[in-house]
C-alpha atoms as a PDB file:
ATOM      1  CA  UNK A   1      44.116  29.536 -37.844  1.00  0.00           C
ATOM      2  CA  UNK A   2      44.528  25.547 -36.982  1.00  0.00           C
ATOM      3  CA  UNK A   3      43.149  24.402 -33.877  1.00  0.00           C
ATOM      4  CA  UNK A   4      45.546  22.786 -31.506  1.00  0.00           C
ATOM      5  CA  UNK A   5      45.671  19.112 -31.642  1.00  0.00           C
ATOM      6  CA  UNK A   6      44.334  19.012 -27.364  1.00  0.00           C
ATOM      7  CA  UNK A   7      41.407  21.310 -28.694  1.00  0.00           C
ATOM      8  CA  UNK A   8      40.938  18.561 -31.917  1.00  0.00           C
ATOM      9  CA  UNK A   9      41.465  15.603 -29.820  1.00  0.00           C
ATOM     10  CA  UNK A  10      38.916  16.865 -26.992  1.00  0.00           C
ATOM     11  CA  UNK A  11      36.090  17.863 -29.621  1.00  0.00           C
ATOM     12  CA  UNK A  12      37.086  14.450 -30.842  1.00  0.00           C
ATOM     13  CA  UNK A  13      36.173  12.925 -27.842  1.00  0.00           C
ATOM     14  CA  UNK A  14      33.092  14.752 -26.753  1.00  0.00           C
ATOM     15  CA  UNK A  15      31.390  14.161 -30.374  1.00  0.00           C
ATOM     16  CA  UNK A  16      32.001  10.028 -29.433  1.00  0.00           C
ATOM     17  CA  UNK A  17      30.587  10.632 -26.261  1.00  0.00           C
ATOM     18  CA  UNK A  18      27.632  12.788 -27.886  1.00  0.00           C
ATOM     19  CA  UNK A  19      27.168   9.668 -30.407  1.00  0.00           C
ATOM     20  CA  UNK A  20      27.769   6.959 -27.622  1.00  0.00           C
ATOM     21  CA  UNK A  21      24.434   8.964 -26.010  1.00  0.00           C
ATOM     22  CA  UNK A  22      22.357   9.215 -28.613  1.00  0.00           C
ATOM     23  CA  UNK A  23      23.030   5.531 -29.550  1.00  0.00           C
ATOM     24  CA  UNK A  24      22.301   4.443 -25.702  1.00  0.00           C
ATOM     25  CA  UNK A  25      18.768   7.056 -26.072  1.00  0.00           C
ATOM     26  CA  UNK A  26      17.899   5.250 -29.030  1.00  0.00           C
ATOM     27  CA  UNK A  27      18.639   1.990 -27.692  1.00  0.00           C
ATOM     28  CA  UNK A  28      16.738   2.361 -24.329  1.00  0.00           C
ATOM     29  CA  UNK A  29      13.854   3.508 -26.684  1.00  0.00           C
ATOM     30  CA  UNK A  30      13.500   1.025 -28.686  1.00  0.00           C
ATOM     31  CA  UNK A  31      13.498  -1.317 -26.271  1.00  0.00           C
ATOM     32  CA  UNK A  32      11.117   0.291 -24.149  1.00  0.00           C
ATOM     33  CA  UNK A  33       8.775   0.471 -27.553  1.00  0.00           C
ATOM     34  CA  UNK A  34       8.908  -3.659 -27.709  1.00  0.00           C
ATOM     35  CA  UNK A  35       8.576  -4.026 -23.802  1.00  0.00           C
ATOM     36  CA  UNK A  36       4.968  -1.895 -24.315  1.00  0.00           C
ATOM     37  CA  UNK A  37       4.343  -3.337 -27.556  1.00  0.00           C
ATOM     38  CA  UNK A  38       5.241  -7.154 -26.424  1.00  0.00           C
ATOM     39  CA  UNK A  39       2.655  -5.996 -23.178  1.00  0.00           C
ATOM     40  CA  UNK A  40       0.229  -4.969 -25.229  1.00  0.00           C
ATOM     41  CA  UNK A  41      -0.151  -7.997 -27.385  1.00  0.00           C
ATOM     42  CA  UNK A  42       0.145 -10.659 -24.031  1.00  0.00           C
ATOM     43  CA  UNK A  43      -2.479  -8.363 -22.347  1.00  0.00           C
ATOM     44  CA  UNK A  44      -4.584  -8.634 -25.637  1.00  0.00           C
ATOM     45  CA  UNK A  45      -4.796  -5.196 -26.346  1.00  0.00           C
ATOM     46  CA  UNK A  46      -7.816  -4.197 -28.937  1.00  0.00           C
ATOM     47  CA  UNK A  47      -8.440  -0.386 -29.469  1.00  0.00           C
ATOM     48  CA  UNK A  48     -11.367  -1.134 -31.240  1.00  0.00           C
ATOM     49  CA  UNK A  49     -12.564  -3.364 -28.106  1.00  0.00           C
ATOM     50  CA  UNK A  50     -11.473  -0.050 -25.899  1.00  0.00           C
ATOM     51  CA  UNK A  51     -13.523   2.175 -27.823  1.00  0.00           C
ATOM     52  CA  UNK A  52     -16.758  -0.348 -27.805  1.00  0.00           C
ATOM     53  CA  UNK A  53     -16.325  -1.024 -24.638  1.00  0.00           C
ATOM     54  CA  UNK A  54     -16.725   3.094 -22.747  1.00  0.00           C
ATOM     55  CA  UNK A  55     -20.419   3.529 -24.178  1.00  0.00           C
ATOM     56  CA  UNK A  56     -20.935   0.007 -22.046  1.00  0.00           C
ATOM     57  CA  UNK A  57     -18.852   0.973 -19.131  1.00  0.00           C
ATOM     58  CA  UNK A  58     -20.681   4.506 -19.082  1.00  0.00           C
ATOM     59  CA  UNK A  59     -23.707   3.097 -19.268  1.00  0.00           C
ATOM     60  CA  UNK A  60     -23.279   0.705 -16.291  1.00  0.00           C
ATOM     61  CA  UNK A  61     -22.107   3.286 -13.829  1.00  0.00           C
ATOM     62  CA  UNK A  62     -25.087   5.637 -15.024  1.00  0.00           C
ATOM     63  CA  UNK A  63     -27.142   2.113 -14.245  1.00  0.00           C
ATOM     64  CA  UNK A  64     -25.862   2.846 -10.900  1.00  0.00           C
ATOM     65  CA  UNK A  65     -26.699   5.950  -9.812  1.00  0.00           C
ATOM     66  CA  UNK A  66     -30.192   7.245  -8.186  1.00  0.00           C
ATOM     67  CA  UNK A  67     -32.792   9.006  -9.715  1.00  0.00           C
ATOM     68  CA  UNK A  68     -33.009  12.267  -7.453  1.00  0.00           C
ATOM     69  CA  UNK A  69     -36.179  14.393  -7.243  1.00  0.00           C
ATOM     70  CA  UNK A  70     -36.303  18.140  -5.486  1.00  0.00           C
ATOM     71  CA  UNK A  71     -39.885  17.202  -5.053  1.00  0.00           C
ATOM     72  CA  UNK A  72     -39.311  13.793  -3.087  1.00  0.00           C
ATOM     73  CA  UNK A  73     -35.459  13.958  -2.311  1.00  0.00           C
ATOM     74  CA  UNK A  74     -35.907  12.945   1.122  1.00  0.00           C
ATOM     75  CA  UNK A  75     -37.979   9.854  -0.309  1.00  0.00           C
ATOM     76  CA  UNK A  76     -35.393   9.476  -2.844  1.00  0.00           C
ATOM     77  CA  UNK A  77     -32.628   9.580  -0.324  1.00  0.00           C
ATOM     78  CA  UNK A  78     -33.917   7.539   1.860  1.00  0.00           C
ATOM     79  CA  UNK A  79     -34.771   4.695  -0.838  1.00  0.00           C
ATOM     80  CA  UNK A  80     -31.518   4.982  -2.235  1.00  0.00           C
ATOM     81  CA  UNK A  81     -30.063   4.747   1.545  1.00  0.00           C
ATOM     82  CA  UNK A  82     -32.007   2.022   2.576  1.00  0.00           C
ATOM     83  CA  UNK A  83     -29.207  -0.207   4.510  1.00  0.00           C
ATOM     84  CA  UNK A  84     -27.727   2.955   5.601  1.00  0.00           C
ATOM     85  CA  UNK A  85     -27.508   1.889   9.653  1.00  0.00           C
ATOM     86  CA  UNK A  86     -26.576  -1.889   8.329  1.00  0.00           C
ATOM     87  CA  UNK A  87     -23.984  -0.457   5.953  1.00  0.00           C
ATOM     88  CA  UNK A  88     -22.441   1.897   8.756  1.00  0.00           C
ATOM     89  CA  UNK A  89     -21.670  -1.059  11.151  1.00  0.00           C
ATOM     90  CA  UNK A  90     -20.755  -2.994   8.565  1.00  0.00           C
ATOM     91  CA  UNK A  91     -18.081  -0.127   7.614  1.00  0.00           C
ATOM     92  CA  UNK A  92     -17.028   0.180  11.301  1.00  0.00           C
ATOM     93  CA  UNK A  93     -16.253  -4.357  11.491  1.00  0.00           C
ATOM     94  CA  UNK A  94     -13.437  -2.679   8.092  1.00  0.00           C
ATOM     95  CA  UNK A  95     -12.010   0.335  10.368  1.00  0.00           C
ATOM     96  CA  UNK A  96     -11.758  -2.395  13.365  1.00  0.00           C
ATOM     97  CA  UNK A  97     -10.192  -5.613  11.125  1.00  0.00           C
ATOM     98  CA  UNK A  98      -7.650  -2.649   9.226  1.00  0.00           C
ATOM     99  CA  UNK A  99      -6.883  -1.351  12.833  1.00  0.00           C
ATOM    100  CA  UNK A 100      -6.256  -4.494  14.753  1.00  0.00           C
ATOM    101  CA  UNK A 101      -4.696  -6.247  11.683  1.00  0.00           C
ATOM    102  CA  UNK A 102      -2.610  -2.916  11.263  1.00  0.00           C
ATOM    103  CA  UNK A 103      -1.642  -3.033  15.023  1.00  0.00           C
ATOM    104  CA  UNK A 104      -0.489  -6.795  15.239  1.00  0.00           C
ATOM    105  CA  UNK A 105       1.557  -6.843  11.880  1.00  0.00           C
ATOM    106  CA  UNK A 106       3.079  -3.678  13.329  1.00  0.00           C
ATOM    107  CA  UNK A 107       4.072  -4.906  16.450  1.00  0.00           C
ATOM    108  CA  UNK A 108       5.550  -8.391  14.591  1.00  0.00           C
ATOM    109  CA  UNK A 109       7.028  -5.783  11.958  1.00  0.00           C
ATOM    110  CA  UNK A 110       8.627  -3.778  14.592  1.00  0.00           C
ATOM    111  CA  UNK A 111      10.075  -6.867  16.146  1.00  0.00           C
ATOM    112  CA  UNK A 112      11.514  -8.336  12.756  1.00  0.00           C
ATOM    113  CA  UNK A 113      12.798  -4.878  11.690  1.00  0.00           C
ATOM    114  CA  UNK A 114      15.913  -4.803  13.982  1.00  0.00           C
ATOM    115  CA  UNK A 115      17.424  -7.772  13.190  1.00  0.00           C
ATOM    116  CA  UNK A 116      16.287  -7.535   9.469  1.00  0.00           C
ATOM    117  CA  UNK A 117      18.523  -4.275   9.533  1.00  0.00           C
ATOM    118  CA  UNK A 118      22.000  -4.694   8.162  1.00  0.00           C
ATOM    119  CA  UNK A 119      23.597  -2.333  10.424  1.00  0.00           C
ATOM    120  CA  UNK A 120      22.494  -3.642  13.480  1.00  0.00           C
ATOM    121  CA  UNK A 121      22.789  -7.874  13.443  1.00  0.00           C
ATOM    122  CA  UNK A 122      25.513  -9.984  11.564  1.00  0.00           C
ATOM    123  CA  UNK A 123      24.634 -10.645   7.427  1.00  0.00           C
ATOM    124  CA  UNK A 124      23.760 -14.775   8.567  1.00  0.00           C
ATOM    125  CA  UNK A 125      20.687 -13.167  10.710  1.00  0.00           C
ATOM    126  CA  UNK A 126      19.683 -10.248   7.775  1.00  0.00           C
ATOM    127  CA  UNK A 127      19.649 -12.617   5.288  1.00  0.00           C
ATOM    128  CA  UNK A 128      17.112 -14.866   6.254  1.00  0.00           C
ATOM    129  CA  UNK A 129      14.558 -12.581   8.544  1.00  0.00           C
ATOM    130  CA  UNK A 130      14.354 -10.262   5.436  1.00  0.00           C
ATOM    131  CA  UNK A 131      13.300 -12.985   3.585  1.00  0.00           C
ATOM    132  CA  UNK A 132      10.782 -13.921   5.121  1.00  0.00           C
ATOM    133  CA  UNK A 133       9.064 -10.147   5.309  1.00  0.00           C
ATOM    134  CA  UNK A 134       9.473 -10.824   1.632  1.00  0.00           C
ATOM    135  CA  UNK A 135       7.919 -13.909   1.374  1.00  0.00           C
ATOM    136  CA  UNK A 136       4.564 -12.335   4.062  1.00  0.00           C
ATOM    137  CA  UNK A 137       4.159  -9.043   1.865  1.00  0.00           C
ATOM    138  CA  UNK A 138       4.731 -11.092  -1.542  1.00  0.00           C
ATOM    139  CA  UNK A 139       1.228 -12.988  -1.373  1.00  0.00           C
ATOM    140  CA  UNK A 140      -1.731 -10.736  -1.867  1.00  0.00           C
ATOM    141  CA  UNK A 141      -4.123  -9.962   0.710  1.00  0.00           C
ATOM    142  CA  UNK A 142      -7.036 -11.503  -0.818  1.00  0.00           C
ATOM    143  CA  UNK A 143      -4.871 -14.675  -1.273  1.00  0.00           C
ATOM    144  CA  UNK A 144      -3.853 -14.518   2.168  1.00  0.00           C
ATOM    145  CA  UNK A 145      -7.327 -13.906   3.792  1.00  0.00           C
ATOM    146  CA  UNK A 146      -8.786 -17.102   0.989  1.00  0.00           C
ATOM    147  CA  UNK A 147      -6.135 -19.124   3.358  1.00  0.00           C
ATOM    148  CA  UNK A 148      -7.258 -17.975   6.652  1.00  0.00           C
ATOM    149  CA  UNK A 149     -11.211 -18.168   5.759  1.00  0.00           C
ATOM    150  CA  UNK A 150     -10.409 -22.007   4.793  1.00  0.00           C
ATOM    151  CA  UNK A 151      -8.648 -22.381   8.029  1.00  0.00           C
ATOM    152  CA  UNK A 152     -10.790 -20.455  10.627  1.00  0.00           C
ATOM    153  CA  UNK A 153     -14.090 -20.436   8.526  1.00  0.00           C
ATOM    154  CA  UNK A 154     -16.001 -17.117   7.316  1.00  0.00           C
ATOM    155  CA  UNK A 155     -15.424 -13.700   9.727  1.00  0.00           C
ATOM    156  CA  UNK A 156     -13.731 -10.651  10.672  1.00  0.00           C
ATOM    157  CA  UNK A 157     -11.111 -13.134  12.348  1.00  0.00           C
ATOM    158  CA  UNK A 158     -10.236 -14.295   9.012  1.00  0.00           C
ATOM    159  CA  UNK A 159      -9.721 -10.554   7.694  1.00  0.00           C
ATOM    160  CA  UNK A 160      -7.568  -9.688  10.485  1.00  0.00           C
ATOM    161  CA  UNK A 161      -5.487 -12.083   9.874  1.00  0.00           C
ATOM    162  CA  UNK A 162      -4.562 -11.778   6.611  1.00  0.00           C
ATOM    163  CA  UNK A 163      -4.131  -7.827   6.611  1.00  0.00           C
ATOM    164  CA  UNK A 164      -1.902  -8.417  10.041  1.00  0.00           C
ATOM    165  CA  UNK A 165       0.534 -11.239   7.548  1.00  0.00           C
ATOM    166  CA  UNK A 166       0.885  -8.820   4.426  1.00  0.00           C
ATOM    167  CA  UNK A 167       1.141  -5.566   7.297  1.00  0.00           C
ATOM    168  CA  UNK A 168       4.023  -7.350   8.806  1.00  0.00           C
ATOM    169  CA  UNK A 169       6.012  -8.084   6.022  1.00  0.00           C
ATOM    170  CA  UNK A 170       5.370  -4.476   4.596  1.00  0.00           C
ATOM    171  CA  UNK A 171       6.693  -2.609   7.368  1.00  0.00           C
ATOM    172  CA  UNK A 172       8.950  -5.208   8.895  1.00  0.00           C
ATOM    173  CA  UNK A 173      10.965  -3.274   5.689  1.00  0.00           C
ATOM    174  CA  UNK A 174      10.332  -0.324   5.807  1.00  0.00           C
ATOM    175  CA  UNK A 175      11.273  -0.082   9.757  1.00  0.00           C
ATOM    176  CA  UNK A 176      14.521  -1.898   9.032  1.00  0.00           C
ATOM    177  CA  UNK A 177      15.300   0.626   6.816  1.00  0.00           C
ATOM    178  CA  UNK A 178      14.667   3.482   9.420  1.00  0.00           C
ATOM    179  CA  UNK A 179      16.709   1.758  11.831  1.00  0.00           C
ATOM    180  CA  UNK A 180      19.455   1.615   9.118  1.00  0.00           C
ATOM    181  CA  UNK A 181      19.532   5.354   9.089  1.00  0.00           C
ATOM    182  CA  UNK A 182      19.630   5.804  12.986  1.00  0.00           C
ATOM    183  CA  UNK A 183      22.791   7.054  14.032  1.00  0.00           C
ATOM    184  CA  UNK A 184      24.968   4.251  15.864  1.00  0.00           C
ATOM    185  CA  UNK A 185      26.775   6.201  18.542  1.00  0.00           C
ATOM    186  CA  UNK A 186      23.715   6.192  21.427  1.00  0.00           C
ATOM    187  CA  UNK A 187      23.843   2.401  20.495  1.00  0.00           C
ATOM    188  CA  UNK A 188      27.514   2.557  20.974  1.00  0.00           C
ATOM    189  CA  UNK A 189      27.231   4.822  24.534  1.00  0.00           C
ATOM    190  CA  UNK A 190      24.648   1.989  25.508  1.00  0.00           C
ATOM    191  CA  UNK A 191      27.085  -1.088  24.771  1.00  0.00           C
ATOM    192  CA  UNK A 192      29.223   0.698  26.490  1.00  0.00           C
ATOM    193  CA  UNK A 193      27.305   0.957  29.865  1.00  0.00           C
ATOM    194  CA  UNK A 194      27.480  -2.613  29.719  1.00  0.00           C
ATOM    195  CA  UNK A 195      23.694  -2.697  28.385  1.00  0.00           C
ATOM    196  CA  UNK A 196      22.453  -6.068  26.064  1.00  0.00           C
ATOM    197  CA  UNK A 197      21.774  -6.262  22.295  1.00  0.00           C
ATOM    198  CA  UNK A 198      17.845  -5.558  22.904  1.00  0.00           C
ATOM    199  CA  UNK A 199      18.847  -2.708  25.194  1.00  0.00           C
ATOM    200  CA  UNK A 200      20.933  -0.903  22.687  1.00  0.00           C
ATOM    201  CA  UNK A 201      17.537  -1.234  20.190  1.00  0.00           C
ATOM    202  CA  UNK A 202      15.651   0.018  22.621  1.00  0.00           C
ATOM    203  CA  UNK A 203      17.418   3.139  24.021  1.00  0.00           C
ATOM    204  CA  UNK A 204      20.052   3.547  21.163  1.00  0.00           C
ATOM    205  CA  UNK A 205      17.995   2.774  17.776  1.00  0.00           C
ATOM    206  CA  UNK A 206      14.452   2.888  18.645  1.00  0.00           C
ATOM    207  CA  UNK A 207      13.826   6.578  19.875  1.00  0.00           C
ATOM    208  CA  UNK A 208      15.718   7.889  16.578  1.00  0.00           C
ATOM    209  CA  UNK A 209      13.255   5.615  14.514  1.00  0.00           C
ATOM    210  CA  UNK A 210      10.126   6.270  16.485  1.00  0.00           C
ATOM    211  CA  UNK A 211       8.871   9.306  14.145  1.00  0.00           C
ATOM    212  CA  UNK A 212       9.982   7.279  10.866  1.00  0.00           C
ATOM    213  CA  UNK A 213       7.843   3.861  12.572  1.00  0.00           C
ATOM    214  CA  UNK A 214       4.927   6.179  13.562  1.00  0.00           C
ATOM    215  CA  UNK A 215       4.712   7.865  10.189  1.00  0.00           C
ATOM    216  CA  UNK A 216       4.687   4.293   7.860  1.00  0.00           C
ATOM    217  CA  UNK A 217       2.526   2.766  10.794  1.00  0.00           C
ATOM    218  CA  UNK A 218      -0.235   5.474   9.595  1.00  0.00           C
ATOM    219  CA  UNK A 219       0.362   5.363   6.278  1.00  0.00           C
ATOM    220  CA  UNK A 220       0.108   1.816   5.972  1.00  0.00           C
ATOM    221  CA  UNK A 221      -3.136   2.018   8.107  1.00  0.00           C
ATOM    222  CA  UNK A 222      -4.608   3.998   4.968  1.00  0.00           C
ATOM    223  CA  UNK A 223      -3.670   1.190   2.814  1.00  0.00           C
ATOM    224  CA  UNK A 224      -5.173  -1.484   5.268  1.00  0.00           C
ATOM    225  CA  UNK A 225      -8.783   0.345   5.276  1.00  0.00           C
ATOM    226  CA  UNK A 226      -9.138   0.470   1.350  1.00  0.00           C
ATOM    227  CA  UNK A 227      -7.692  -3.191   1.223  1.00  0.00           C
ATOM    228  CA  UNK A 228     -10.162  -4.411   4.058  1.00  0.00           C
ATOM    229  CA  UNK A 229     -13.179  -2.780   2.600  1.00  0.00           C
ATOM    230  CA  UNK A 230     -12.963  -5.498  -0.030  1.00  0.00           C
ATOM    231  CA  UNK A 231     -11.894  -8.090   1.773  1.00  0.00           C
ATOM    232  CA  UNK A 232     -15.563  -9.261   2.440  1.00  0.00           C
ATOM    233  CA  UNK A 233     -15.677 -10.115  -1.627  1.00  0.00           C
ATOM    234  CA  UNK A 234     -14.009 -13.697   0.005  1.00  0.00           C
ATOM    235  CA  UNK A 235     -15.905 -14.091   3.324  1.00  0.00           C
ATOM    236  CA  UNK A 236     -13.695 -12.307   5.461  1.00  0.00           C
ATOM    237  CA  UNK A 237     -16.300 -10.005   6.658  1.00  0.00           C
ATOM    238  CA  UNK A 238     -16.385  -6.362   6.327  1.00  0.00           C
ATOM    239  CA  UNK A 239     -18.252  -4.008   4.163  1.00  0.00           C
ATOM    240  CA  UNK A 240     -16.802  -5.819   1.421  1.00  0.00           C
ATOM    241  CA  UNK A 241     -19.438  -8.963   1.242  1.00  0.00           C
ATOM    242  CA  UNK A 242     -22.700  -6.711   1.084  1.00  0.00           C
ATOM    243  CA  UNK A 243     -20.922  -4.726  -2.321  1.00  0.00           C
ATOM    244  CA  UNK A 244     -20.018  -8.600  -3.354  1.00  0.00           C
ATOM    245  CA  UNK A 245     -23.842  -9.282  -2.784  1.00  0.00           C
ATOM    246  CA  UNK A 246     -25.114  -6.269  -4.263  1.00  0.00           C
ATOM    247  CA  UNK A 247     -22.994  -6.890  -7.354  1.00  0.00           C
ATOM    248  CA  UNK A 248     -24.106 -10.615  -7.774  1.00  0.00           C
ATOM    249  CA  UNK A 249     -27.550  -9.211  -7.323  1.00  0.00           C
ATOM    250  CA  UNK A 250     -27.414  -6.859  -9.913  1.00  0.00           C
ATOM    251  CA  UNK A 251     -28.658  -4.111  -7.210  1.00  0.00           C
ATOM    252  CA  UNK A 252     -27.025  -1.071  -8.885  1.00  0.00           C
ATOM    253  CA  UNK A 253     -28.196   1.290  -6.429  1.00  0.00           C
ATOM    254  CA  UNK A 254     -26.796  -0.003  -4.121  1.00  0.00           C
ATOM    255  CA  UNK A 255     -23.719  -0.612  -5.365  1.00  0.00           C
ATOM    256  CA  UNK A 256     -23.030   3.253  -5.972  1.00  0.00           C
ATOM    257  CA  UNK A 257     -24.342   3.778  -2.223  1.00  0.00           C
ATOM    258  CA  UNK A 258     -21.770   1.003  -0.888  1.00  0.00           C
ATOM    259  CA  UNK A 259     -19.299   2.636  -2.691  1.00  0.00           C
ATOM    260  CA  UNK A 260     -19.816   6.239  -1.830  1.00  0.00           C
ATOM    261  CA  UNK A 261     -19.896   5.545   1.998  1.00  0.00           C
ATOM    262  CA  UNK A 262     -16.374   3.563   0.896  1.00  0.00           C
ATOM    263  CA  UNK A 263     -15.064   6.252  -0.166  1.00  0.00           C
ATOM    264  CA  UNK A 264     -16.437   8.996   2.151  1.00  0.00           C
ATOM    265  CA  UNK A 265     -14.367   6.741   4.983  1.00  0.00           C
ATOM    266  CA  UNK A 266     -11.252   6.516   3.362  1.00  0.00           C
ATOM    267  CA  UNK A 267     -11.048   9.645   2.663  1.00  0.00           C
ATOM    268  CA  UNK A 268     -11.765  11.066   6.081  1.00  0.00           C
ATOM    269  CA  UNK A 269      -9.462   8.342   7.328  1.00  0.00           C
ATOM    270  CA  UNK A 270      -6.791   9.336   4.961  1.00  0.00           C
ATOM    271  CA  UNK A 271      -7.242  13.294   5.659  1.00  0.00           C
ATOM    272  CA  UNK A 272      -6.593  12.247   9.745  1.00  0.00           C
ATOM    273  CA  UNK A 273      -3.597   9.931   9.236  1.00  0.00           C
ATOM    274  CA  UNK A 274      -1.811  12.549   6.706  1.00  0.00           C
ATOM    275  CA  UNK A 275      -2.747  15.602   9.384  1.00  0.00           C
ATOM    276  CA  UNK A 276      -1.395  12.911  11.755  1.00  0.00           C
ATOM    277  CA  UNK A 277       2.019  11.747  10.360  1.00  0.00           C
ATOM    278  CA  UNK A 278       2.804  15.535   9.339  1.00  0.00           C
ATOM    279  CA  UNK A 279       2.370  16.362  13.202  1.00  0.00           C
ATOM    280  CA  UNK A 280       4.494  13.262  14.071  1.00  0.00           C
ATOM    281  CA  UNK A 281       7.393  14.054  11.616  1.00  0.00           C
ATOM    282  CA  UNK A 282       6.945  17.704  12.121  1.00  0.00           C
ATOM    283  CA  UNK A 283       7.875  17.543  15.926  1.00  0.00           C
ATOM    284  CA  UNK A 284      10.424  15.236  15.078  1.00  0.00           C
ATOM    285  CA  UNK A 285      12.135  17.554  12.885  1.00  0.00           C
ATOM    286  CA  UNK A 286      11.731  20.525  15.527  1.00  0.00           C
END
């Protein structure tokens, strides 16, 4: 029995579709393959230098760790945990700079994030304000805080700064887009009470973004600690310098006991601000 020419002429058509895919999966693979292999041969890529190089890298964070005793841990603690009361203030100046530097880029974010959002200001004032949060959160940190220690000198200050620039132009975006989502009709009821551009932000866009801008405000207060805890590598104070001075002093010990009280902080830190922002968006969502 002959198949009907619509029946021939649609099998027709899905086995050029079925080739036209295969052709595009084929195409998107192969160039994928020279992206990685055209990376690989920029970046210098050796797989014999990869496999030389573990033993080494092994070897220098065993350098690094203490030699523990049962019969004299205490000692052995305590030797290994030498700076401990230095290193804990030193730790608390990094919670401080990531806090106020979170805090103040907020604050500028949150006031750059309205008129950054399309739905809320004409395209001739988006345009340029977003922008500029691309141009703060485009230079690194540690590029940012080389600026500010050649400006104000060596210091916390310094620090602050710099993580308060790149914080700004990191959520300045992400709070625009939040706004973006907000429904307009509260703004709308508030125009129409007769009330002015920045009072239809404030009591028709803000309190429908307020869970969104707590939540990134947290996150991004994660990010801040980790980036400010190496922030002291260019003099802008934090725990930072003494692991920059430990590693130019070859002090491995002390290294891996910078490090661990790094990343016992961060950790607790990020532990609170994720048990915080699910409390935040979970009342918002209630």
């Amino acid at each position: 029995m002959t198949a009907s020419p619509s029946v021939l002429a649609a099998e027709s058509r899905w086995l050029e579709a079925k080739a036209l895919r295969q052709r595009n999966w084929f195409l998107w693979v192969a160039l994928l393959s020279l992206a990685i292999a055209l990376s690989a041969w920029v970046g210098e890529v050796s797989i014999s230098r990869l496999v030389q190089g573990l033993p080494l890298a092994g070897a220098y964070i065993a350098g690094t760790l203490p030699s523990l005793r049962l019969d004299h841990l205490s000692g052995d603690l305590a030797h290994w945990m030498w700076g401990f009361t230095d290193w804990l203030e030193l730790l608390a100046d990094t919670i401080l700079i990531a806090y106020v530097g979170t805090v103040l880029g907020g604050l500028i974010a949150l006031l750059l994030s309205f008129p950054a959002a399309a739905t809320l200001a004409p395209t001739w004032i988006v345009m340029p304000v977003r922008r500029f949060l691309e141009l703060l959160r485009t230079i690194p940190t540690l590029v940012l805080a080389l600026i500010f220690v050649y400006a104000f000198g060596l210091g916390a200050f310094a620090g602050m700064l710099a993580i308060a620039v790149h914080t700004a132009g990191a959520l300045g975006k992400l709070f625009a887009e939040e706004h973006e989502n907000a429904s307009l009709a509260q703004m709308e009821a508030v125009r129409a009470a007769g009330g002015t551009w920045a009072a239809q932000m404030r009591f028709g866009i803000f309190p429908q973004s307020l869970p969104g801008v707590l939540s990134y405000g947290l996150l991004r207060f994660e990010i801040n600690v980790r980036e400010a805890s190496v922030l002291g590598i260019v003099g802008a104070g934090g725990i930072g310098e003494e692991l920059y001075l430990a590693v130019r002093q070859f002090e491995y010990q002390d290294i891996s006991a910078i490090l661990l009280l790094i990343l016992a902080t961060v950790a607790a830190i990020d532990l609170l601000c994720g048990r915080l922002r699910h409390l935040v968006l979970g009342k918002a969502s209630a």
